[in-house]
C-alpha atoms as a PDB file:
ATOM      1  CA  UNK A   1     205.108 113.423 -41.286  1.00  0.00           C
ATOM      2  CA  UNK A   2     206.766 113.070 -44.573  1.00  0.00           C
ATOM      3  CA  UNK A   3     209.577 115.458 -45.981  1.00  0.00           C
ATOM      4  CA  UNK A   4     209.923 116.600 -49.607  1.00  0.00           C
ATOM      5  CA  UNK A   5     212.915 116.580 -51.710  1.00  0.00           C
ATOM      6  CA  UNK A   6     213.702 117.349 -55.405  1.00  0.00           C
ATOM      7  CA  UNK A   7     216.910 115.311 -56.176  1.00  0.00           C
ATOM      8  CA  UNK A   8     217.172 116.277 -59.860  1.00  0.00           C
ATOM      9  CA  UNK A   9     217.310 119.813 -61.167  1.00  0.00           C
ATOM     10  CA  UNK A  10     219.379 122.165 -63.723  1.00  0.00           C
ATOM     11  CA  UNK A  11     219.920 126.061 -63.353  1.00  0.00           C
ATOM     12  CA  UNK A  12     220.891 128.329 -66.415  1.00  0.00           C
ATOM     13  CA  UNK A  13     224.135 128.904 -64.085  1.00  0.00           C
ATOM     14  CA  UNK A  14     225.429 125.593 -65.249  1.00  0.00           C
ATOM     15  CA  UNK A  15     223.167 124.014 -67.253  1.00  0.00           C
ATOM     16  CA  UNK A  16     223.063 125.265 -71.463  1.00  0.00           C
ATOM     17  CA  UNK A  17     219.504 123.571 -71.393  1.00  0.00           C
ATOM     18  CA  UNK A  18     218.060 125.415 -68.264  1.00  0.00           C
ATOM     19  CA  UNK A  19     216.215 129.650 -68.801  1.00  0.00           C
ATOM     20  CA  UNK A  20     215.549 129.206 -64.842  1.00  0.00           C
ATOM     21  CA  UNK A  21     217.842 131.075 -62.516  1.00  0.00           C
ATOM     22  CA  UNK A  22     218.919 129.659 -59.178  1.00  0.00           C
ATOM     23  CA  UNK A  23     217.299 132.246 -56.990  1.00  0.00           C
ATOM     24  CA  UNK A  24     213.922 131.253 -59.186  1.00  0.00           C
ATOM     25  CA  UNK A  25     214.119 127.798 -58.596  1.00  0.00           C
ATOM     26  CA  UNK A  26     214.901 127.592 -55.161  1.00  0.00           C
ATOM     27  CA  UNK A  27     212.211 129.717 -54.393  1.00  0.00           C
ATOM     28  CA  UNK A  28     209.536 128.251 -56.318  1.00  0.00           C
ATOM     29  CA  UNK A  29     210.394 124.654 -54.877  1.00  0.00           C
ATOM     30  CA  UNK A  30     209.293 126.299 -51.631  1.00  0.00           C
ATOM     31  CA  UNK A  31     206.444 127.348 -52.621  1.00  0.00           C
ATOM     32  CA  UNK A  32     205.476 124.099 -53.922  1.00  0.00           C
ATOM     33  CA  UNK A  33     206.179 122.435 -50.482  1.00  0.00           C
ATOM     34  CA  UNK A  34     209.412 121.146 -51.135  1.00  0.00           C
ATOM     35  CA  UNK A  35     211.870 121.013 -47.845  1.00  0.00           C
ATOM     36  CA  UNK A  36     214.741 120.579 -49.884  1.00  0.00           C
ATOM     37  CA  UNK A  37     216.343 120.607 -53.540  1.00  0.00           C
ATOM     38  CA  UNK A  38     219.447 119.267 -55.320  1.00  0.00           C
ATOM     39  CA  UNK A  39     221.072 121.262 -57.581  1.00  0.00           C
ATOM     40  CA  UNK A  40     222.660 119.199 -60.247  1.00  0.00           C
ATOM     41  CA  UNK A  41     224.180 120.881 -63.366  1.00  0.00           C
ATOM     42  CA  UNK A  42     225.240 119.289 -66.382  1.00  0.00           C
ATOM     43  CA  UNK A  43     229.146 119.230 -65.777  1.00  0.00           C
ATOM     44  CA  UNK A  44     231.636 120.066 -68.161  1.00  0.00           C
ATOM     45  CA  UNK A  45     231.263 116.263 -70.421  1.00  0.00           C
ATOM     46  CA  UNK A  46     227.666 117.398 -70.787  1.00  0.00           C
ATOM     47  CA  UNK A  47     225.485 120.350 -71.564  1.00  0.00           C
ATOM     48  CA  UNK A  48     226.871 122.890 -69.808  1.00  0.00           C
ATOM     49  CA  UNK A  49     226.525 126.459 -70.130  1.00  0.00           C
ATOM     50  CA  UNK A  50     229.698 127.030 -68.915  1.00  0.00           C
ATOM     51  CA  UNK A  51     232.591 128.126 -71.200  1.00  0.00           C
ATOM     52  CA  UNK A  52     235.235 125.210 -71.879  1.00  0.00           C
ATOM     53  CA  UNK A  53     238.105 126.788 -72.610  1.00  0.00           C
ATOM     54  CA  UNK A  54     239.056 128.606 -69.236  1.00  0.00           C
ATOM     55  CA  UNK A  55     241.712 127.560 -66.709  1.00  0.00           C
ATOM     56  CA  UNK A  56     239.779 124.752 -64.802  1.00  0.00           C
ATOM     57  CA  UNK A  57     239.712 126.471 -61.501  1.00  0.00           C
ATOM     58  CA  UNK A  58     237.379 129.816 -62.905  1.00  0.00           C
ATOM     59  CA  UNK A  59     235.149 126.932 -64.650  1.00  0.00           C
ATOM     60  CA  UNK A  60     234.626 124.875 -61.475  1.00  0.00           C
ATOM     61  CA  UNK A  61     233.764 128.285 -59.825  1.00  0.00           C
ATOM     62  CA  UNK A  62     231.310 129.862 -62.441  1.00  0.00           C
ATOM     63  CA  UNK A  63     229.826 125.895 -62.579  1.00  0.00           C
ATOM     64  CA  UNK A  64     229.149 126.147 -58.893  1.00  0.00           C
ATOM     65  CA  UNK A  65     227.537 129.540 -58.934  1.00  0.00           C
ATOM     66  CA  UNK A  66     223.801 128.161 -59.610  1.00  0.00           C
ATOM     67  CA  UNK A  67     224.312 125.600 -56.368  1.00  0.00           C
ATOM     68  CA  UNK A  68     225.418 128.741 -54.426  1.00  0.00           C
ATOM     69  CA  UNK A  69     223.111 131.208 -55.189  1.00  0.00           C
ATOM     70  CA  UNK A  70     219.838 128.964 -54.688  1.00  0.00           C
ATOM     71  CA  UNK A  71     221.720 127.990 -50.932  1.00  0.00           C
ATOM     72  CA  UNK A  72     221.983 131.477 -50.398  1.00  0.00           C
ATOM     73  CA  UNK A  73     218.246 132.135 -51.072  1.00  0.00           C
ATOM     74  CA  UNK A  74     217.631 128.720 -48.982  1.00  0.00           C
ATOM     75  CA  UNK A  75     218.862 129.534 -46.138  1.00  0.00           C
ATOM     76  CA  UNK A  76     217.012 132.892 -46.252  1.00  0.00           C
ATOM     77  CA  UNK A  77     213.630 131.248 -47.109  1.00  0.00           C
ATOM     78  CA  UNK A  78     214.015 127.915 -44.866  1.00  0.00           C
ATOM     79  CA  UNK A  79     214.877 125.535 -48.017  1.00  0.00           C
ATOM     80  CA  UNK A  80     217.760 123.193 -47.601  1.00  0.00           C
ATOM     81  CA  UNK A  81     219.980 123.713 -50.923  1.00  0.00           C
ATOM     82  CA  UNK A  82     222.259 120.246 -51.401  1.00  0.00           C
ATOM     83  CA  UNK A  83     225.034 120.304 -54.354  1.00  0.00           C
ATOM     84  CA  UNK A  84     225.232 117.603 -57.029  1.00  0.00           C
ATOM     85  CA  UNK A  85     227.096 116.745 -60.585  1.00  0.00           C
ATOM     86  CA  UNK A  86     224.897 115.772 -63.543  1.00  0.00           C
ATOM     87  CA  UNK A  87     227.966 114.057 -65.699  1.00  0.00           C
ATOM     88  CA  UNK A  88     227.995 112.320 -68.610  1.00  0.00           C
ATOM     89  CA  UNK A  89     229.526 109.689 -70.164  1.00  0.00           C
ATOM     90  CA  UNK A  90     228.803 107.322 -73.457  1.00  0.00           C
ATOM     91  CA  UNK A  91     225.065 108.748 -73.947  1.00  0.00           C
ATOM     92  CA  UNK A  92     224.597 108.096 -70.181  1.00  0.00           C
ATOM     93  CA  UNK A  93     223.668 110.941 -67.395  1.00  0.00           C
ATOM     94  CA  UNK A  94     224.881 110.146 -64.013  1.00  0.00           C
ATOM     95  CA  UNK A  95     224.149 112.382 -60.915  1.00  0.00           C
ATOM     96  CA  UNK A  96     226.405 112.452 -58.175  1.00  0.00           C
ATOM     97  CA  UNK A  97     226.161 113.565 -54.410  1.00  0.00           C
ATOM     98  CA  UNK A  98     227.963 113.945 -52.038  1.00  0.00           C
ATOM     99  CA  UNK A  99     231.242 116.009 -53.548  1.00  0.00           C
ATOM    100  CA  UNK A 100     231.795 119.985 -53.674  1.00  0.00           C
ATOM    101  CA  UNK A 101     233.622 122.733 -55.093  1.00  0.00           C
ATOM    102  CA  UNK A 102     237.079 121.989 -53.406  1.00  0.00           C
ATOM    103  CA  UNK A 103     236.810 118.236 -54.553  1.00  0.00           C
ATOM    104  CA  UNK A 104     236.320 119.360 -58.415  1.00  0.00           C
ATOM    105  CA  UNK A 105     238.843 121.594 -58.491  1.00  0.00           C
ATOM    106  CA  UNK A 106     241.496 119.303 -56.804  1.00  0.00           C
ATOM    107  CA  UNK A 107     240.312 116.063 -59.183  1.00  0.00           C
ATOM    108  CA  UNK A 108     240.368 117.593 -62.905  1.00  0.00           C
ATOM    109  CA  UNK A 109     242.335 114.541 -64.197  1.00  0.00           C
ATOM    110  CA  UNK A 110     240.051 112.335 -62.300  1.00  0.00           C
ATOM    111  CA  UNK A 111     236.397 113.793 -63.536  1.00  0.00           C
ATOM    112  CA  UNK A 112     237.679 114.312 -67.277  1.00  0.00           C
ATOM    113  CA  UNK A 113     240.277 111.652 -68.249  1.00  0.00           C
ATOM    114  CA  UNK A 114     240.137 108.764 -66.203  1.00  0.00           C
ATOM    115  CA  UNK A 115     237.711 105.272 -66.898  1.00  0.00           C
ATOM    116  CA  UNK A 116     234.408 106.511 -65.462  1.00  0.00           C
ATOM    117  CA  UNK A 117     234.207 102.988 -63.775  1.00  0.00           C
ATOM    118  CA  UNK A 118     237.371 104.137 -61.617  1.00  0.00           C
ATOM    119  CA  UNK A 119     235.616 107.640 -60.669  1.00  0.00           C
ATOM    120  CA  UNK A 120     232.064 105.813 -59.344  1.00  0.00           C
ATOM    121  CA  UNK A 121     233.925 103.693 -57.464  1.00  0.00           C
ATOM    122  CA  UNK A 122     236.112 106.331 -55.746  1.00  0.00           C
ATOM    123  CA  UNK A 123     233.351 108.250 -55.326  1.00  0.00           C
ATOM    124  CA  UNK A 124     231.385 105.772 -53.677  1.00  0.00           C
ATOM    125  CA  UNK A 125     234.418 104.760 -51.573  1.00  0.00           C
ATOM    126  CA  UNK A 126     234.448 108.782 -50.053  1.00  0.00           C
ATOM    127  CA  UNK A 127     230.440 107.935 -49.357  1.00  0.00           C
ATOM    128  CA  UNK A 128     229.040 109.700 -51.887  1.00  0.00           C
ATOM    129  CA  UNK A 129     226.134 108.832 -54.077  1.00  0.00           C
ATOM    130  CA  UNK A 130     226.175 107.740 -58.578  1.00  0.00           C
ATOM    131  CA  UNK A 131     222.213 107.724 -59.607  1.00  0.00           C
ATOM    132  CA  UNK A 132     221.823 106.760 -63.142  1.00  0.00           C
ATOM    133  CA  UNK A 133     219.108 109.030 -64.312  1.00  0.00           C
ATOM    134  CA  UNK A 134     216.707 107.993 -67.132  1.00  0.00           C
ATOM    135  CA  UNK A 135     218.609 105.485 -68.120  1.00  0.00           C
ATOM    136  CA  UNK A 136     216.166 104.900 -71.292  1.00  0.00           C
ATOM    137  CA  UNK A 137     215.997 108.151 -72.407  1.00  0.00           C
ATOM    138  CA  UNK A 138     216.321 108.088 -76.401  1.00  0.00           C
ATOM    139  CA  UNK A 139     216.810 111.047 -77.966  1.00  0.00           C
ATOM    140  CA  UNK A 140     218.484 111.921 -81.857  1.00  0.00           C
ATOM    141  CA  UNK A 141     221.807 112.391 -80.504  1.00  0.00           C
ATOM    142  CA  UNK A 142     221.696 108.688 -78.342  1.00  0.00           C
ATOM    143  CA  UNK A 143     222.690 106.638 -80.670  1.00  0.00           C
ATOM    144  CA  UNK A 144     222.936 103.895 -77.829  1.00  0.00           C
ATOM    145  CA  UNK A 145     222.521 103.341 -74.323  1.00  0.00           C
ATOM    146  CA  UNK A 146     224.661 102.706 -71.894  1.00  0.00           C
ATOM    147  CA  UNK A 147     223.965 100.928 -68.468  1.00  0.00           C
ATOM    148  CA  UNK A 148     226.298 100.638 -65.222  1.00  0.00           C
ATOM    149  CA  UNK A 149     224.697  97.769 -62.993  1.00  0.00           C
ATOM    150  CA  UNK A 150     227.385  97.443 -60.914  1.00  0.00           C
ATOM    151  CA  UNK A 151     228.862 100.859 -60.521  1.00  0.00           C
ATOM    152  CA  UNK A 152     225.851 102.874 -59.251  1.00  0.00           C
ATOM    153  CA  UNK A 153     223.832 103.429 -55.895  1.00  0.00           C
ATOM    154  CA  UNK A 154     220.330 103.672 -57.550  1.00  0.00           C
ATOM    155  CA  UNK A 155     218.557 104.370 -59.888  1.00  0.00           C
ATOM    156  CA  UNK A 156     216.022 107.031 -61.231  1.00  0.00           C
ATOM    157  CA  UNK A 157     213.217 105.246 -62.138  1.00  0.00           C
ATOM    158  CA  UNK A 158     210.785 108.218 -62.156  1.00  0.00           C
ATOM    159  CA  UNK A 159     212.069 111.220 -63.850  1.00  0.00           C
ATOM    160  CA  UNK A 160     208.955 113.644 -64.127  1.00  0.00           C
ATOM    161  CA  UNK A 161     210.080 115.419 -67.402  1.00  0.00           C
ATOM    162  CA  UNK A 162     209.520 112.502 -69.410  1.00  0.00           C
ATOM    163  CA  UNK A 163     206.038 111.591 -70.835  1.00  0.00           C
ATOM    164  CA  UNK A 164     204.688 107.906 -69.422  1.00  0.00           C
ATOM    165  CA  UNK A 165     203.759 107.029 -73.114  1.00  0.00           C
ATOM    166  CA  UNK A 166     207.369 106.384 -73.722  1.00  0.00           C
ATOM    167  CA  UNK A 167     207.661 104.348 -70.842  1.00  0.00           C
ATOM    168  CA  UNK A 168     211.113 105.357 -70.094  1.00  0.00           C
ATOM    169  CA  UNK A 169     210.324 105.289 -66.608  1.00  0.00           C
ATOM    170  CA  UNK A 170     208.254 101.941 -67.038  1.00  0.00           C
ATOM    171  CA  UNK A 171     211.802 100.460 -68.373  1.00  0.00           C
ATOM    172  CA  UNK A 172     213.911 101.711 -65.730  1.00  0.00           C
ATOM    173  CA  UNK A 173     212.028 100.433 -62.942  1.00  0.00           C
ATOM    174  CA  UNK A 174     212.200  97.088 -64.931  1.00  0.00           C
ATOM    175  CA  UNK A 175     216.131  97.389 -64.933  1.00  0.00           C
ATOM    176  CA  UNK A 176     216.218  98.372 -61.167  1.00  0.00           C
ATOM    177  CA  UNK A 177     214.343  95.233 -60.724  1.00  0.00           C
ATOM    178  CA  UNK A 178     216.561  92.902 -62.450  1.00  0.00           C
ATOM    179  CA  UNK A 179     219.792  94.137 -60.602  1.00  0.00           C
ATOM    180  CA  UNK A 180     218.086  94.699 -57.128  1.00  0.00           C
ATOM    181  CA  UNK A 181     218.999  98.343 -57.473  1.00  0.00           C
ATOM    182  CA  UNK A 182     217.709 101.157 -55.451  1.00  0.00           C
ATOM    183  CA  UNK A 183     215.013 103.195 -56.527  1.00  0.00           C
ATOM    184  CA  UNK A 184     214.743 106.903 -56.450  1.00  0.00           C
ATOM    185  CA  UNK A 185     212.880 109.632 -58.549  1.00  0.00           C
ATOM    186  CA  UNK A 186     213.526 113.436 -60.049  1.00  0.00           C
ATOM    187  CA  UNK A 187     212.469 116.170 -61.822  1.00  0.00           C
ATOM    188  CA  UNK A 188     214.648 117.025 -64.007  1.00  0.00           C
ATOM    189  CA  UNK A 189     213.106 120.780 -64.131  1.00  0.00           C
ATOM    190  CA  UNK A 190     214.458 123.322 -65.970  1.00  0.00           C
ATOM    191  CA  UNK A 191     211.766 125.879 -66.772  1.00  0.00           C
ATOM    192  CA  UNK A 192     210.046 127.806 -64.405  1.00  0.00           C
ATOM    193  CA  UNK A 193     207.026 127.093 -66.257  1.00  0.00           C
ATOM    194  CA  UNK A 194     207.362 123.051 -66.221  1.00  0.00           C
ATOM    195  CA  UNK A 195     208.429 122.485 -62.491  1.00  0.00           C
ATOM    196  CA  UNK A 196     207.287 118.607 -62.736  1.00  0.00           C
ATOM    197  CA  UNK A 197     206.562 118.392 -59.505  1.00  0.00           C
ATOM    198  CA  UNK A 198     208.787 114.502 -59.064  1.00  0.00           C
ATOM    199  CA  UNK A 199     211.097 113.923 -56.328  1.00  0.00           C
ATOM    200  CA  UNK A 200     211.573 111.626 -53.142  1.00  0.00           C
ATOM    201  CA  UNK A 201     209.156 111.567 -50.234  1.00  0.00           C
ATOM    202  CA  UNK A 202     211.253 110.418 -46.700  1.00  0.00           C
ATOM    203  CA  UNK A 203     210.390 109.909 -42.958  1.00  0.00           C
ATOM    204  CA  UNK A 204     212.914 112.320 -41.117  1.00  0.00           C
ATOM    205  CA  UNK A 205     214.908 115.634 -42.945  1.00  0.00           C
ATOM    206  CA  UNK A 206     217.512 115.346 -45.585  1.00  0.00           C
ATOM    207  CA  UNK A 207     220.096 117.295 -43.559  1.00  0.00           C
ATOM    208  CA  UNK A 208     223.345 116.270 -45.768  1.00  0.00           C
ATOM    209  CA  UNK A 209     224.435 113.802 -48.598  1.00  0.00           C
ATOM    210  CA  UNK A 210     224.915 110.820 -46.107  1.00  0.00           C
ATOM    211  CA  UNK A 211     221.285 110.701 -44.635  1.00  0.00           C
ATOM    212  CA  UNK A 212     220.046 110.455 -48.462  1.00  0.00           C
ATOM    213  CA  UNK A 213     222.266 107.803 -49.022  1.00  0.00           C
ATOM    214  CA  UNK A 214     221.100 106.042 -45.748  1.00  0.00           C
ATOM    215  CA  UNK A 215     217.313 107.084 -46.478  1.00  0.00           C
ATOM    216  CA  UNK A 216     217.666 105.587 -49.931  1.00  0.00           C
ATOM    217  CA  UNK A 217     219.397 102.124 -48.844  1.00  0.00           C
END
């Protein structure tokens, strides 16, 4: 038996791109078969639909709201609900697992002013997870890209949002390649209309951040 998990997904709780509630897309994944989603809003360097100029404590809580409410409907419907960062730095989206609320609220100087080098590493030092996702992704507003080799876990080298003509994917399974880098995949839904239907396929339940870390490695 194989288990289902979406690793990559925005709410319009957090994420300024995202018209799909929490409650929406938690039940929807479980509809499509999934066992289990991550919830991964942009943070507060990236698009997020949360307003930047309140104390940092009431923006880490409204920020968390979308991971909270789709848990809430998980546990009702049988869905495990896991909390994750989409941040951004230099052009280049990171998603990280493995922290929660507490953590953000007690590491503001951390998360917005200090080398983004020094946070993957203390992140990954606590046993947490850095994906690079769609590393390849061009867009107007990417005027360059930006690649951490030696700072991440893995690497997303399907993201289901992106069309295969543009081979994003195609050249970020090349770069996972050439650094022996983990491979793992996401939707990066948004819509309920275009749930891409991506994700990870494992042996044994996701049950918290350290089995997908082991499950991945």
């Amino acid at each position: 038996m194989m288990y289902k998990y979406e690793t990559h997904l925005h709410t319009r709780e957090g994420s300024a791109c995202s018209s799909a509630s929490a409650a929406d897309m938690a039940r929807l994944h479980k509809e499509m078969g999934y066992d289990g989603i991550f919830v991964t809003n942009h943070f507060f360097n990236g698009n997020t639909s949360v307003p930047r100029d309140l104390p940092w404590d009431e923006r880490v809580d409204l920020y968390c709201r979308g991971y909270e409410i789709a848990k809430e409907v998980g546990d009702e419907i049988g869905l495990k609900v896991f909390f994750g960062i989409e941040y951004c730095k230099y052009n280049a989206d990171l998603l990280i697992y493995g922290i929660d609320k507490e953590w953000l609220k007690a590491n503001e100087h951390l998360l917005m002013y200090t080398d983004e080098r020094v946070l993957f590493a203390k992140i990954r030092e606590m046993g947490g997870i850095v994906v690079h996702a769609h590393p390849f992704r061009s867009d107007s507003y990417i005027h360059h890209i930006t690649l951490y080799p030696y700072d991440v876990d893995a690497v997303e080298v399907i993201n289901g949002s992106h069309d295969p003509n543009n081979m994003y994917n195609t050249r970020a399974n090349l770069y996972a390649d050439m650094y022996g880098l983990v491979k793992t995949a996401g939707s990066d839904s948004r819509h309920v209309d275009k749930l891409f239907g991506s994700g990870i396929s494992v042996p044994e339940p996701i049950n918290s951040h350290e089995d997908y870390l082991r499950l991945l490695r």
